[in-house]
PDB file of N, CA and C in Angstrom:
ATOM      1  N   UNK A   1     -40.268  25.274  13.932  1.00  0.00           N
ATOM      2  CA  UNK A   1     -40.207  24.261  12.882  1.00  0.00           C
ATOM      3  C   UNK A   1     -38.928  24.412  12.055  1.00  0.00           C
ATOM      4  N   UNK A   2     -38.304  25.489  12.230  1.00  0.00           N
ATOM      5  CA  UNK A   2     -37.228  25.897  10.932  1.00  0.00           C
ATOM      6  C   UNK A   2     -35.950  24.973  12.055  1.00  0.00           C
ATOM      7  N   UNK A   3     -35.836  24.640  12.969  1.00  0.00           N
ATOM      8  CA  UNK A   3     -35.031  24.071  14.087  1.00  0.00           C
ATOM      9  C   UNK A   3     -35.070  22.668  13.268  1.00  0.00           C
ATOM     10  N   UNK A   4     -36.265  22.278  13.324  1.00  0.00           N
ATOM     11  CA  UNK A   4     -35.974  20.722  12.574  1.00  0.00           C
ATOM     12  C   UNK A   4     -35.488  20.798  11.397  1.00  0.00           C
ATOM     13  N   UNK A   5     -36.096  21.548  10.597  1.00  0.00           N
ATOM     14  CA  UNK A   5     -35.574  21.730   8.956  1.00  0.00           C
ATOM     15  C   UNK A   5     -34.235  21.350   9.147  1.00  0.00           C
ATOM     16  N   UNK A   6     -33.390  22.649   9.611  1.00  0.00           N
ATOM     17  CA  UNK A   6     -32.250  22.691   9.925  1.00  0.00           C
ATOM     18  C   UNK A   6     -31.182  21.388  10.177  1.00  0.00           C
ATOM     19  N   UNK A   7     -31.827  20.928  10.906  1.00  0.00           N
ATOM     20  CA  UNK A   7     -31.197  19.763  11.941  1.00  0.00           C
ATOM     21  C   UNK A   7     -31.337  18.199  10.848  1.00  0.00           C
ATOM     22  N   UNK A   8     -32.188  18.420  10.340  1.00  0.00           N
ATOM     23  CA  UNK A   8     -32.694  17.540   9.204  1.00  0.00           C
ATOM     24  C   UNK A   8     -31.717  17.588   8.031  1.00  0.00           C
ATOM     25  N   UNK A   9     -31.012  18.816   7.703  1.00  0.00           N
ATOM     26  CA  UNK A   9     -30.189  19.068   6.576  1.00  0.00           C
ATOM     27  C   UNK A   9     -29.361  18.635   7.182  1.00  0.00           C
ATOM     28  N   UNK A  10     -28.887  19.190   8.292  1.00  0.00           N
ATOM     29  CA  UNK A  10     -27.414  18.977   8.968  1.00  0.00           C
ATOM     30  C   UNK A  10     -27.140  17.476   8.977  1.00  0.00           C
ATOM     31  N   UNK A  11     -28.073  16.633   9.420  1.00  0.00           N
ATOM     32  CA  UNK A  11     -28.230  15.097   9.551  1.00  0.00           C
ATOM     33  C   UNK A  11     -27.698  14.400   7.659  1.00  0.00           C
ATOM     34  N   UNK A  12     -28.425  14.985   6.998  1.00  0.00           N
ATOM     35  CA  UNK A  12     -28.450  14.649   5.377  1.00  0.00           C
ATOM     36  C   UNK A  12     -27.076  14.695   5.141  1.00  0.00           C
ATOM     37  N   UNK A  13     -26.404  16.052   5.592  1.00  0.00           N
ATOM     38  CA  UNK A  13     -25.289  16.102   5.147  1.00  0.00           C
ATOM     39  C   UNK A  13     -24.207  15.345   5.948  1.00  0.00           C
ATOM     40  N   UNK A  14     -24.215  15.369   7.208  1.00  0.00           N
ATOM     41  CA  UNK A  14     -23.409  14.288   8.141  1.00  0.00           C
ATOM     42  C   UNK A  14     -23.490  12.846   7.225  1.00  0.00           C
ATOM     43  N   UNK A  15     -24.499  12.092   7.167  1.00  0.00           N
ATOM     44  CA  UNK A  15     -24.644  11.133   6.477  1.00  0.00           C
ATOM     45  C   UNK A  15     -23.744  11.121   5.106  1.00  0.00           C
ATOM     46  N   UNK A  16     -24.241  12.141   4.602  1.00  0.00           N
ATOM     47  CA  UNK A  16     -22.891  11.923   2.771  1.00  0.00           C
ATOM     48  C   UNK A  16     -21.929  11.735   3.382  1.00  0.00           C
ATOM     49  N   UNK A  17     -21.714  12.383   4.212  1.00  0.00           N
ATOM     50  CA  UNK A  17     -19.823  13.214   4.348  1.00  0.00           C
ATOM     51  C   UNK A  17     -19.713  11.401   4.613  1.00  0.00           C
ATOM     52  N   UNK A  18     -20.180  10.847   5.702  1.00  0.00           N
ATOM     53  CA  UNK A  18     -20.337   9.263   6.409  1.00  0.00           C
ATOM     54  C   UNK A  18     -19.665   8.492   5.078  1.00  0.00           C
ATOM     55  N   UNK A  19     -20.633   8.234   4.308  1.00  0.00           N
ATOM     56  CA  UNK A  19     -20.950   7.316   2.766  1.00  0.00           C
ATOM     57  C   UNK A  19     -19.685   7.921   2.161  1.00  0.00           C
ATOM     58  N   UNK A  20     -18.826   9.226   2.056  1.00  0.00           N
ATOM     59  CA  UNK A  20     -17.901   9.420   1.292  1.00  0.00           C
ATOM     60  C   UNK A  20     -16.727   8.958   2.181  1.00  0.00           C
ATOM     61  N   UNK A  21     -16.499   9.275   3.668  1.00  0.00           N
ATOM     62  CA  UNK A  21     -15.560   8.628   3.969  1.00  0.00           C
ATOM     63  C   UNK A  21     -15.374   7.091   4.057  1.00  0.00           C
ATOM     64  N   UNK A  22     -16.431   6.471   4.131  1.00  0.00           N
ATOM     65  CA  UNK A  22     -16.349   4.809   3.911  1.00  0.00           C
ATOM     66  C   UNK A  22     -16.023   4.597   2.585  1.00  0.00           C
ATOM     67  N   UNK A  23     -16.138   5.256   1.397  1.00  0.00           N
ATOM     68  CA  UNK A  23     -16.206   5.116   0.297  1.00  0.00           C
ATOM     69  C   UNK A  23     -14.224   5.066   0.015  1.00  0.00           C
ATOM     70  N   UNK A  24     -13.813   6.114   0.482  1.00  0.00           N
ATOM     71  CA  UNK A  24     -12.533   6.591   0.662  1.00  0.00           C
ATOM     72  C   UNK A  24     -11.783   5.229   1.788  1.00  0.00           C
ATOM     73  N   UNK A  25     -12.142   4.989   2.752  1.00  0.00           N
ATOM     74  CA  UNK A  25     -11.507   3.682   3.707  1.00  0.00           C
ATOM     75  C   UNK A  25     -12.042   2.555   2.529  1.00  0.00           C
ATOM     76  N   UNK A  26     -12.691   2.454   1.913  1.00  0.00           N
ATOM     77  CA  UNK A  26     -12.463   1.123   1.101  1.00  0.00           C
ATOM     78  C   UNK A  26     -11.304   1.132   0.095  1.00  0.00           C
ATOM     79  N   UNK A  27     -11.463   1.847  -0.213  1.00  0.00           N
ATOM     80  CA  UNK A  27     -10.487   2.185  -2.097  1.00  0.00           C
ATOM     81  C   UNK A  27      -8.917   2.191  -1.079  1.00  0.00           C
ATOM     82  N   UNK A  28      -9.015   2.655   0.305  1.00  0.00           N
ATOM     83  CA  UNK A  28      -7.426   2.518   0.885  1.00  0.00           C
ATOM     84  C   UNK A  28      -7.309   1.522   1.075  1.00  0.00           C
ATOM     85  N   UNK A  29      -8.192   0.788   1.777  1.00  0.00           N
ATOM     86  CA  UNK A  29      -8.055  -1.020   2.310  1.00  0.00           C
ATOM     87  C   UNK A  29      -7.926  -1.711   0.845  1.00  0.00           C
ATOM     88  N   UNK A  30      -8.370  -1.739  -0.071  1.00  0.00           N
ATOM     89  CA  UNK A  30      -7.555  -2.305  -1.634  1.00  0.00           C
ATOM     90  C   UNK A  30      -6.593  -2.306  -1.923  1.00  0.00           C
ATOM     91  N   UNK A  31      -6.314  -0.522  -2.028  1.00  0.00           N
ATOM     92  CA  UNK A  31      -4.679  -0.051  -2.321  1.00  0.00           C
ATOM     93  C   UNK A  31      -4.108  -1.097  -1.636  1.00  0.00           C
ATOM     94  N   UNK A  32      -4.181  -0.728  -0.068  1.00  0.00           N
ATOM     95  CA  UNK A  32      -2.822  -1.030   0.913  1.00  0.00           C
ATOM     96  C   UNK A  32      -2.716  -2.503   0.366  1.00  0.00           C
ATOM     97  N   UNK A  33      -4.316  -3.716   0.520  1.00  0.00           N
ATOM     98  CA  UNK A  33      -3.875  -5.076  -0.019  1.00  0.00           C
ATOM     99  C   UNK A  33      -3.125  -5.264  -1.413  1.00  0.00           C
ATOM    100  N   UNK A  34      -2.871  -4.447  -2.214  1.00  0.00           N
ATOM    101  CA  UNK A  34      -2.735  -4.642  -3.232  1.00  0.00           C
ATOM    102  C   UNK A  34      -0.697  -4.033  -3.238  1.00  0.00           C
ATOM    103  N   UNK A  35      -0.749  -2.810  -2.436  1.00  0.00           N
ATOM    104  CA  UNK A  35       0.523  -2.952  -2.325  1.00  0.00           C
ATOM    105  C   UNK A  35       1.513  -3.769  -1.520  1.00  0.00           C
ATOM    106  N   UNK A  36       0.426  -4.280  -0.760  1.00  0.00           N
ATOM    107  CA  UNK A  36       0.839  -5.564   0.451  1.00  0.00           C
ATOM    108  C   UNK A  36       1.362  -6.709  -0.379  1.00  0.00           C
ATOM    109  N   UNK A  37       0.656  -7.065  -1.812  1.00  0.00           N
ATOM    110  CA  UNK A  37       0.748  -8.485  -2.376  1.00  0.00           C
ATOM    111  C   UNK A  37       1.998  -7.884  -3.129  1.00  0.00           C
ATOM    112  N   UNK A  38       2.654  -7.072  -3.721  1.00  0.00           N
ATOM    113  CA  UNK A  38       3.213  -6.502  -4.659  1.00  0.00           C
ATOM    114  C   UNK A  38       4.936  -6.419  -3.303  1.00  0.00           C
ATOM    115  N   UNK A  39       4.755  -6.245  -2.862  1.00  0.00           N
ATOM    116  CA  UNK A  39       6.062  -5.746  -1.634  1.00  0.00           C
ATOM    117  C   UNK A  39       5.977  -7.401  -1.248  1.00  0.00           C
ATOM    118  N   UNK A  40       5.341  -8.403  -0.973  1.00  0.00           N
ATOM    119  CA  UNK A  40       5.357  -9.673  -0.697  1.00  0.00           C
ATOM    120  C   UNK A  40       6.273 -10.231  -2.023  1.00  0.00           C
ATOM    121  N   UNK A  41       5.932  -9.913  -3.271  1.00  0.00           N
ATOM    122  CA  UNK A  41       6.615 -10.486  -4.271  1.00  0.00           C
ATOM    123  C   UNK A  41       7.880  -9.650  -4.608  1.00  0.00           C
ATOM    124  N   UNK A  42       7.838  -8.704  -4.191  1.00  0.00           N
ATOM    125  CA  UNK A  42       9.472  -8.026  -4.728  1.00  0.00           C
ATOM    126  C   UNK A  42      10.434  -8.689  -3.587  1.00  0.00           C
ATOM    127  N   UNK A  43       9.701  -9.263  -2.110  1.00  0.00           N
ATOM    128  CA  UNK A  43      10.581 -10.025  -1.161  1.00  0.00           C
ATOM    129  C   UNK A  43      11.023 -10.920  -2.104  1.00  0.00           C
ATOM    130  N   UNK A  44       9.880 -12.136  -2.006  1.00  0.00           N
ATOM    131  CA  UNK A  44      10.329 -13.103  -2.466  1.00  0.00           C
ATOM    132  C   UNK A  44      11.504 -13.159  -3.934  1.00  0.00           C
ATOM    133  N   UNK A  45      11.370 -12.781  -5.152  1.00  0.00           N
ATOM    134  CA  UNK A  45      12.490 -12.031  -5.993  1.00  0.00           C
ATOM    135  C   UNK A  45      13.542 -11.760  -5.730  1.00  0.00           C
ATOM    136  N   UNK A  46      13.480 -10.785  -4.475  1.00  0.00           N
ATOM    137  CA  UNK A  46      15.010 -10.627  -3.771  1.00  0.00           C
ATOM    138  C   UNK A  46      15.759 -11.623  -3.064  1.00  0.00           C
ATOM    139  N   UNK A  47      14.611 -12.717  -2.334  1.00  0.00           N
ATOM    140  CA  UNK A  47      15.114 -13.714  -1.604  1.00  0.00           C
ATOM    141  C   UNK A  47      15.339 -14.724  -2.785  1.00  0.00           C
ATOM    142  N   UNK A  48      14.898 -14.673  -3.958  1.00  0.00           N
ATOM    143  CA  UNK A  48      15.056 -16.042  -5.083  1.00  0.00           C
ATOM    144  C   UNK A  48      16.220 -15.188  -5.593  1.00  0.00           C
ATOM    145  N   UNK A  49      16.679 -14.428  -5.487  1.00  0.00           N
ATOM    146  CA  UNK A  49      17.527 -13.764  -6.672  1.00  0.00           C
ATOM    147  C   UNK A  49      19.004 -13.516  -5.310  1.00  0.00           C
ATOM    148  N   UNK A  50      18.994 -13.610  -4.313  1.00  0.00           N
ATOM    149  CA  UNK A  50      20.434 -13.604  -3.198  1.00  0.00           C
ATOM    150  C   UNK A  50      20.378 -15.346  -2.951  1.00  0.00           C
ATOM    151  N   UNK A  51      18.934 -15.781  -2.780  1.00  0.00           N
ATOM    152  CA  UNK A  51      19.519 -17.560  -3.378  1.00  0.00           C
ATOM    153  C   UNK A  51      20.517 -17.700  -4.482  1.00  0.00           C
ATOM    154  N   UNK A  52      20.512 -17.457  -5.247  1.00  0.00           N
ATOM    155  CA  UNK A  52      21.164 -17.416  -6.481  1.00  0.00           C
ATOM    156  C   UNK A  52      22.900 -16.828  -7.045  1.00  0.00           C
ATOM    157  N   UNK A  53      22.711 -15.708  -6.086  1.00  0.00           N
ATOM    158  CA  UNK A  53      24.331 -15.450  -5.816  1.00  0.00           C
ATOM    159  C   UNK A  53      24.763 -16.132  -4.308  1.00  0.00           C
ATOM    160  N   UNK A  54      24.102 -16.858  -3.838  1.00  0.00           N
ATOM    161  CA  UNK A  54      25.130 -16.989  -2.471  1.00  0.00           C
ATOM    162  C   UNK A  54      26.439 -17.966  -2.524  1.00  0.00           C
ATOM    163  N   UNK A  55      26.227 -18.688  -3.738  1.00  0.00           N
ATOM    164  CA  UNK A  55      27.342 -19.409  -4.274  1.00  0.00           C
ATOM    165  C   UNK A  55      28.639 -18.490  -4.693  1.00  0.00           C
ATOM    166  N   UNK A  56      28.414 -17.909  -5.288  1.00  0.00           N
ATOM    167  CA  UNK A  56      28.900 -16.644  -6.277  1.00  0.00           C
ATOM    168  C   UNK A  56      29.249 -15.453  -5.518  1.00  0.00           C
ATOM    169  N   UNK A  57      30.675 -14.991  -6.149  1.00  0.00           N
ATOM    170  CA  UNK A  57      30.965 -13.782  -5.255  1.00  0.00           C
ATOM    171  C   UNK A  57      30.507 -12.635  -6.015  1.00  0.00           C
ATOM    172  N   UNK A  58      29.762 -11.517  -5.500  1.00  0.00           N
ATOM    173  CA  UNK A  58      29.011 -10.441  -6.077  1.00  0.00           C
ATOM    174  C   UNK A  58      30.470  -9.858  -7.229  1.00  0.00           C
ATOM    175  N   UNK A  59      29.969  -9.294  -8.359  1.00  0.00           N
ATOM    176  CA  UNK A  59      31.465  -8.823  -8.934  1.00  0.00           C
ATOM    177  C   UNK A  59      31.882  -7.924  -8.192  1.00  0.00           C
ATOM    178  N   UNK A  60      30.865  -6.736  -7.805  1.00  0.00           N
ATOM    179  CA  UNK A  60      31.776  -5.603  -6.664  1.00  0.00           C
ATOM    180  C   UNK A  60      32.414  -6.128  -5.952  1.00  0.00           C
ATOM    181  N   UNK A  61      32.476  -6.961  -5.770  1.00  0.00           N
ATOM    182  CA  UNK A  61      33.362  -7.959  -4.468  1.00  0.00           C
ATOM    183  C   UNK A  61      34.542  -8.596  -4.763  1.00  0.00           C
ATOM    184  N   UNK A  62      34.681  -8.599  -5.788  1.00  0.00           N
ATOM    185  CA  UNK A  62      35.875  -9.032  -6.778  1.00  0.00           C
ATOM    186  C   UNK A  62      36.898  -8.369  -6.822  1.00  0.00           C
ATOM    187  N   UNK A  63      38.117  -8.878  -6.368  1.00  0.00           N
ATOM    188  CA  UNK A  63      39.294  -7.921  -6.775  1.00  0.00           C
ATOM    189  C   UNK A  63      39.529  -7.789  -8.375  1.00  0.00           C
ATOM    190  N   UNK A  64      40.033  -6.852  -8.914  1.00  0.00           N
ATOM    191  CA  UNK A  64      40.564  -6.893 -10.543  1.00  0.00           C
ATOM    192  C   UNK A  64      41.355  -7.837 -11.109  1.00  0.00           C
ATOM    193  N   UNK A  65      42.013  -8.429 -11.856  1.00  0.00           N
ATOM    194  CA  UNK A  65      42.468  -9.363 -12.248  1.00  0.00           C
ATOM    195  C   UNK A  65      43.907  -8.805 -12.010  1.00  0.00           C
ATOM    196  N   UNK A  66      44.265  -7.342 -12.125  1.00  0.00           N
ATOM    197  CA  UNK A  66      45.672  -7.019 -12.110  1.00  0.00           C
ATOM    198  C   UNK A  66      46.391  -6.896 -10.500  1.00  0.00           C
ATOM    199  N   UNK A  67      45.359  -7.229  -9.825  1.00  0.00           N
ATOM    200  CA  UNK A  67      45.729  -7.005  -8.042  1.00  0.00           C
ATOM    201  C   UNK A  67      46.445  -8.607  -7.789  1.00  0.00           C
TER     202      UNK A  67
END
């Protein structure tokens, strides 16, 4: 009988460990969407903000006025 006991705990505890790693794959699947939406908008920013100089020559790109 101490075989089942045993096997019975072992099961209990397999199960948490289960419930904590799903617990842990959710809170990552958020993160990642959340750094997914955040890296989507620093694109777009960069792509609205090189819209914006493509007219325009960057100043590093500029010779000095005395050349």
């Amino acid at each position: 009988m101490n075989d089942i006991t045993d096997l019975q705990e072992m099961l209990a505890h397999l199960a948490r460990q289960v419930e904590d790693l799903s617990d842990v794959i959710a809170r990552q699947d958020s993160e990642i969407d959340r750094l997914g939406q955040r890296v989507e908008m620093l694109m777009r920013r960069e792509a609205a903000r090189s819209a914006d100089q493509e007219g325009s020559v960057a100043l590093a790109d500029q010779k000095p006025p005395h050349w």
